[in-house]
Protein backbone atom coordinates (compact mmCIF):
# COMPACT_ATOMS: atom_id res chain seq x y z
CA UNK A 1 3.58 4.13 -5.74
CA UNK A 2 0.56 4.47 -8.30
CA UNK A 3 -1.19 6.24 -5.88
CA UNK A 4 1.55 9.45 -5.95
CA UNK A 5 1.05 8.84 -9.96
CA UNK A 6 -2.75 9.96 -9.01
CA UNK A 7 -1.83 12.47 -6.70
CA UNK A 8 -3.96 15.43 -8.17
CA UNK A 9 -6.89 13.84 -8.00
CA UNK A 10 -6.44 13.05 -4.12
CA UNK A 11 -5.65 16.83 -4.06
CA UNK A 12 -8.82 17.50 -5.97
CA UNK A 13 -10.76 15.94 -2.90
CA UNK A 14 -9.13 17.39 -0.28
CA UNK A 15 -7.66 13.66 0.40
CA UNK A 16 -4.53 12.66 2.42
CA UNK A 17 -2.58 9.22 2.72
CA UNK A 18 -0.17 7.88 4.80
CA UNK A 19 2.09 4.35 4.05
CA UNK A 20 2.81 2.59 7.27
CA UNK A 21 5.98 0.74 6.72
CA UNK A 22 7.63 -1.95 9.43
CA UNK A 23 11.38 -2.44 7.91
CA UNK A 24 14.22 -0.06 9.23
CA UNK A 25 14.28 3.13 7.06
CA UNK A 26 17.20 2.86 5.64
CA UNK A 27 16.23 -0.34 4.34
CA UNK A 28 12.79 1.12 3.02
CA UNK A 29 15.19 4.06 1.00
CA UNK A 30 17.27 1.53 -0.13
CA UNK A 31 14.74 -0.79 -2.06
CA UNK A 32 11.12 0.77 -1.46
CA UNK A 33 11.66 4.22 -2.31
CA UNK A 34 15.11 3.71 -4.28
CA UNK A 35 15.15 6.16 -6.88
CA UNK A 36 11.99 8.04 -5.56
CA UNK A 37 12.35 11.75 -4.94
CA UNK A 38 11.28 11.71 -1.04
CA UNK A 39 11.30 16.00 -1.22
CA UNK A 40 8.74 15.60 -3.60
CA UNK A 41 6.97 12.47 -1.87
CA UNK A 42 3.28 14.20 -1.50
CA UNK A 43 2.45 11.78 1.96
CA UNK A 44 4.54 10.50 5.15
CA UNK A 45 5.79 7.42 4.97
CA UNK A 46 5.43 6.16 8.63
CA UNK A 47 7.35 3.05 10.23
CA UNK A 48 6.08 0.74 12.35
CA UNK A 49 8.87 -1.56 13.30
CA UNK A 50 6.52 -3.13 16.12
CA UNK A 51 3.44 -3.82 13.64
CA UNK A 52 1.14 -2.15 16.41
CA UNK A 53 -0.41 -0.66 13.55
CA UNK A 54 -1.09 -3.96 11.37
CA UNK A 55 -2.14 -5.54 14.22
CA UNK A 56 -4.84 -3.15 15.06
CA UNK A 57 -6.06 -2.90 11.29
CA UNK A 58 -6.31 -7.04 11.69
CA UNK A 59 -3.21 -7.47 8.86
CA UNK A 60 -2.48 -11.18 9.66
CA UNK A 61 0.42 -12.71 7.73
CA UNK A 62 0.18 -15.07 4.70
CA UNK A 63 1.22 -18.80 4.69
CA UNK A 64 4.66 -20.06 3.13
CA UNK A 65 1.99 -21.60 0.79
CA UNK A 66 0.19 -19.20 0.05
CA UNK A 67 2.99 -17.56 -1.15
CA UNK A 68 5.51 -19.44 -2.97
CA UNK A 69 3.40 -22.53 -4.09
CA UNK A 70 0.91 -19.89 -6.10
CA UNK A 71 1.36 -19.98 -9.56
CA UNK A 72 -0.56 -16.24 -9.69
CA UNK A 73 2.43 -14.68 -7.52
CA UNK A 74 4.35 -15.53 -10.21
CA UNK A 75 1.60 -14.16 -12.82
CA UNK A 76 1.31 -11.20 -11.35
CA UNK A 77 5.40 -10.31 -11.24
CA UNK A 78 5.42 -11.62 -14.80
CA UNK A 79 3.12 -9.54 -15.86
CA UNK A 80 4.67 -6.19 -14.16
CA UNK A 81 7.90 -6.86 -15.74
CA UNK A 82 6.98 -7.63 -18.88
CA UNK A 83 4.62 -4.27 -18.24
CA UNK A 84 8.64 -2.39 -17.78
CA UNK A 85 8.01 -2.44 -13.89
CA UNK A 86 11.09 -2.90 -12.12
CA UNK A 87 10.38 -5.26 -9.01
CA UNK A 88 11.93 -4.00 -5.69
CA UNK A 89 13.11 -6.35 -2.96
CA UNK A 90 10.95 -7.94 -0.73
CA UNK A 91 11.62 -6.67 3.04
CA UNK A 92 12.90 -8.59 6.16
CA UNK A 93 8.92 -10.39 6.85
CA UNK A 94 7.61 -11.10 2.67
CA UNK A 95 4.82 -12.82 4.83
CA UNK A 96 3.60 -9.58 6.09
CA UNK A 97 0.47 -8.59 4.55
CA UNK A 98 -0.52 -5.01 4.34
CA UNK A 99 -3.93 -3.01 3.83
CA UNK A 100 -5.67 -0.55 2.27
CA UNK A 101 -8.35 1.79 4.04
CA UNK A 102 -10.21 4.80 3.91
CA UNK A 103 -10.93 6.67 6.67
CA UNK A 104 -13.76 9.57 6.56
CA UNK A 105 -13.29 12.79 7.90
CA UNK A 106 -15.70 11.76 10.96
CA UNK A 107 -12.94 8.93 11.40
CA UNK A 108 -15.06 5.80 10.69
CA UNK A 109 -13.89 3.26 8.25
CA UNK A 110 -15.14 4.25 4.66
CA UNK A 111 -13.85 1.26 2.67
CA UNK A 112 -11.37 -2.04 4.21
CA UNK A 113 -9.26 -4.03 2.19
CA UNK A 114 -6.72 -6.29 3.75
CA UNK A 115 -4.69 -7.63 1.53
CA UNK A 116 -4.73 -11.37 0.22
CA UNK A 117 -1.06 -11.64 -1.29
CA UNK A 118 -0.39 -9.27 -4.42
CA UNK A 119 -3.87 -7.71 -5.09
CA UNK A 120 -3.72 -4.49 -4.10
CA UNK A 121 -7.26 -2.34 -5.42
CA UNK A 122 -7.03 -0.46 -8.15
CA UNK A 123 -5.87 3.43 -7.17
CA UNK A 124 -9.50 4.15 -9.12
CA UNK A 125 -11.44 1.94 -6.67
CA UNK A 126 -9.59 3.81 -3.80
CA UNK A 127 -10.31 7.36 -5.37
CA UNK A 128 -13.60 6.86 -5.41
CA UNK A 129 -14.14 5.49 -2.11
CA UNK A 130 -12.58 9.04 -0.73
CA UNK A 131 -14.71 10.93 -3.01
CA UNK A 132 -17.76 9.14 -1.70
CA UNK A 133 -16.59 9.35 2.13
CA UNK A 134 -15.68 12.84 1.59
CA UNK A 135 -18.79 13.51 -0.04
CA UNK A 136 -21.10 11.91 2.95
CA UNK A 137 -19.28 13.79 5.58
């Protein structure tokens, strides 16, 4: 949730976002958002349990491979515990990749990033993506 860590400067820009989810709630309070105050959560967090969503953003699913035979998956959670991150279970489809976009406020598509396994863009990258978007509309 770096992006709620940011928060102020999304406020700064007049920016919104929204997490589309596809596990059952409960199960996305239970692990997701365990320990996260959801009063103070500053954006919905939407479920999609039918993935109309991911499947109109193009969010395909990753191979078994892909996943589990790459060393860097392991890297990568390495690195965030070592970093004092606490890892948070994996829903009911870990093959499910998800997205990140910016929409402008004339409601094209400002910046696309599917996601290829764990590399989610830096919050910074995102930020300024809005700022520009926000600035050309």
């Amino acid at each position: 949730m770096k992006v709620r860590d940011r928060w102020d400067r999304w406020a700064a820009i007049d920016a919104a976002a929204v997490f589309v989810v596809f596990d059952d709630p409960d199960m996305i309070r239970r692990t997701m958002l365990e320990g996260i105050d959801l009063d103070g959560l500053p954006f919905p967090v939407l479920v999609d349990q039918e993935r109309s969503s991911y499947e109109r953003w193009g969010l395909q699913r990753a191979r078994r491979r892909d996943i589990w035979l790459d060393p860097n998956v392991y890297k990568v959670h390495w690195r965030l515990l070592r970093a004092g991150e606490k890892l948070r279970p994996g829903g009911t489809d870990v093959l499910q990749l998800g997205g990140d976009f910016v929409i402008a406020p004339d409601g094209t598509i400002a910046y696309a990033r599917p996601q290829e396994r764990d590399n989610r863009p830096p919050v910074g990258e995102l930020l300024k993506a809005a700022r520009e978007a926000a600035a050309a509309g």
